[in-house]
Protein backbone atom coordinates (compact mmCIF):
# COMPACT_ATOMS: atom_id res chain seq x y z
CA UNK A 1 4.23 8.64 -9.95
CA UNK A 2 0.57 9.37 -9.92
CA UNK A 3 -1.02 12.17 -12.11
CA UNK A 4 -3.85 13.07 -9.55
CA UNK A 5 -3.50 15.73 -6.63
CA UNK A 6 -2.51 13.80 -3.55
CA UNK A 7 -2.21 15.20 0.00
CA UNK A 8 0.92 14.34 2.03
CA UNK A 9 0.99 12.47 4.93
CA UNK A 10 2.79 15.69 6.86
CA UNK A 11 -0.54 18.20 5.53
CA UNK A 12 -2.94 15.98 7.04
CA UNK A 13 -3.48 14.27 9.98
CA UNK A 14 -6.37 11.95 8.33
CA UNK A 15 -4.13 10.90 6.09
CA UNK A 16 -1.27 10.24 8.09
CA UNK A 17 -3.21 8.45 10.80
CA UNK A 18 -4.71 6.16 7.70
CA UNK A 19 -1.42 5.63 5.97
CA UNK A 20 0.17 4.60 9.90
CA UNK A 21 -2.80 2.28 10.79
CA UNK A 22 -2.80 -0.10 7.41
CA UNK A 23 0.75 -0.11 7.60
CA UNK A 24 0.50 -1.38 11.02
CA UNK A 25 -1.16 -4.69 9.67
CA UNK A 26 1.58 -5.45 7.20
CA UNK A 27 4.13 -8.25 8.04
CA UNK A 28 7.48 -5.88 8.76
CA UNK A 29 9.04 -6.83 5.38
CA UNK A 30 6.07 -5.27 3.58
CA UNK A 31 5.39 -2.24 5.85
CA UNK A 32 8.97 -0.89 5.33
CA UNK A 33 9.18 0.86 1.78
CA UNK A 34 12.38 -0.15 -0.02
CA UNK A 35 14.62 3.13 -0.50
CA UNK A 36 15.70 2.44 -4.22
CA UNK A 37 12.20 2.06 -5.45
CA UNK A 38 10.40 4.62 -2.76
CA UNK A 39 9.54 8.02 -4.17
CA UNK A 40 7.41 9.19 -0.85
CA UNK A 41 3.39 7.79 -0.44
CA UNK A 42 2.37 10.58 -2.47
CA UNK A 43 3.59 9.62 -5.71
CA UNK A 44 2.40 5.60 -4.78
CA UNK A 45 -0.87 3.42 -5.60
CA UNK A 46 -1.19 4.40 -1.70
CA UNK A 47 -0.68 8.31 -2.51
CA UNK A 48 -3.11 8.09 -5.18
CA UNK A 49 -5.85 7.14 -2.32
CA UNK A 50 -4.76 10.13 -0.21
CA UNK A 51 -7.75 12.57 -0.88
CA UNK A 52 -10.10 9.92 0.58
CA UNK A 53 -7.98 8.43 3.90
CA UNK A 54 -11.35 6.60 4.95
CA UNK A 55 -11.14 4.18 1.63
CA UNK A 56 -7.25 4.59 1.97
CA UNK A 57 -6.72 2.59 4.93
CA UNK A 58 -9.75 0.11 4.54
CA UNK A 59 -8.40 -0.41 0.74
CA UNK A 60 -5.04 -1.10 2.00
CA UNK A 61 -5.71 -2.86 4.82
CA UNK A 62 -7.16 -5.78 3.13
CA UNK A 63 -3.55 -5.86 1.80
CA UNK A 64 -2.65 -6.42 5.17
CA UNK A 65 -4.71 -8.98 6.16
CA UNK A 66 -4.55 -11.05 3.11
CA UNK A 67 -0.32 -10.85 3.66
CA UNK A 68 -0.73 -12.31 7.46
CA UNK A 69 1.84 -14.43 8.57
CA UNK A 70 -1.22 -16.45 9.78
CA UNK A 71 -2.32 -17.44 6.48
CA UNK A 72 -0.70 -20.84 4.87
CA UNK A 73 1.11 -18.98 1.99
CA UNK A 74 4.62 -17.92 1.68
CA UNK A 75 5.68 -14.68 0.44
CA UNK A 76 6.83 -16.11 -3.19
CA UNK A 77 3.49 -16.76 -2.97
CA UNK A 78 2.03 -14.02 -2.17
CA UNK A 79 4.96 -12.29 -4.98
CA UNK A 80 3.94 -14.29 -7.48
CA UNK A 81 0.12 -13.94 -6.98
CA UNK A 82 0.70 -10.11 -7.10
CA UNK A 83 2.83 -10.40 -10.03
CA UNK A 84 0.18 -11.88 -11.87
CA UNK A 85 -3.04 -9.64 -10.63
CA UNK A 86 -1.13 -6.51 -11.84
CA UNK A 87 -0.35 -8.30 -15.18
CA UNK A 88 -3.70 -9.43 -15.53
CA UNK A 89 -5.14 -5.38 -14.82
CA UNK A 90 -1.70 -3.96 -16.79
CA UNK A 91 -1.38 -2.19 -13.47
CA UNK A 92 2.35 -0.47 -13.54
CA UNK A 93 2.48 -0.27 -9.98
């Protein structure tokens, strides 16, 4: 959960529209959120970027494009390279 104010995606249209478009460039197992672990975007990494919905979507939309389908690595890869880049920055999330 983050400790910050966030905004949810229901008070603000900025936000929602952000928080709609990155998702949009996820491959469809990423974009849907997994209902044990979910808590709502405002208590995510993606929640935490909800006072700023500009750097929210073009923060999480790099996500997106470095998950594409397109790209020659598998999604154990892409697991295990995340694994290790929140390791590396002790990032909980």
């Amino acid at each position: 959960m983050t400790w910050i104010k966030t905004v949810r995606m229901e008070e603000d249209a900025n936000v929602k529209k952000a928080i709609e478009d990155e998702r949009k460039l996820y491959p469809e197992e990423y974009a849907t959120p997994v209902a044990a672990v979910f808590a709502g975007v405002e208590a995510s990494i993606v929640g935490s970027h909800s006072l700023f919905p500009d750097v929210l979507f073009h923060a999480f939309s790099t996500f997106g494009a470095l998950m594409s389908p397109e790209l020659p690595l598998k999604r154990h890869q892409h697991e295990m390279i995340a694994t290790m880049v929140s390791v590396t920055n002790r990032c909980h999330y």
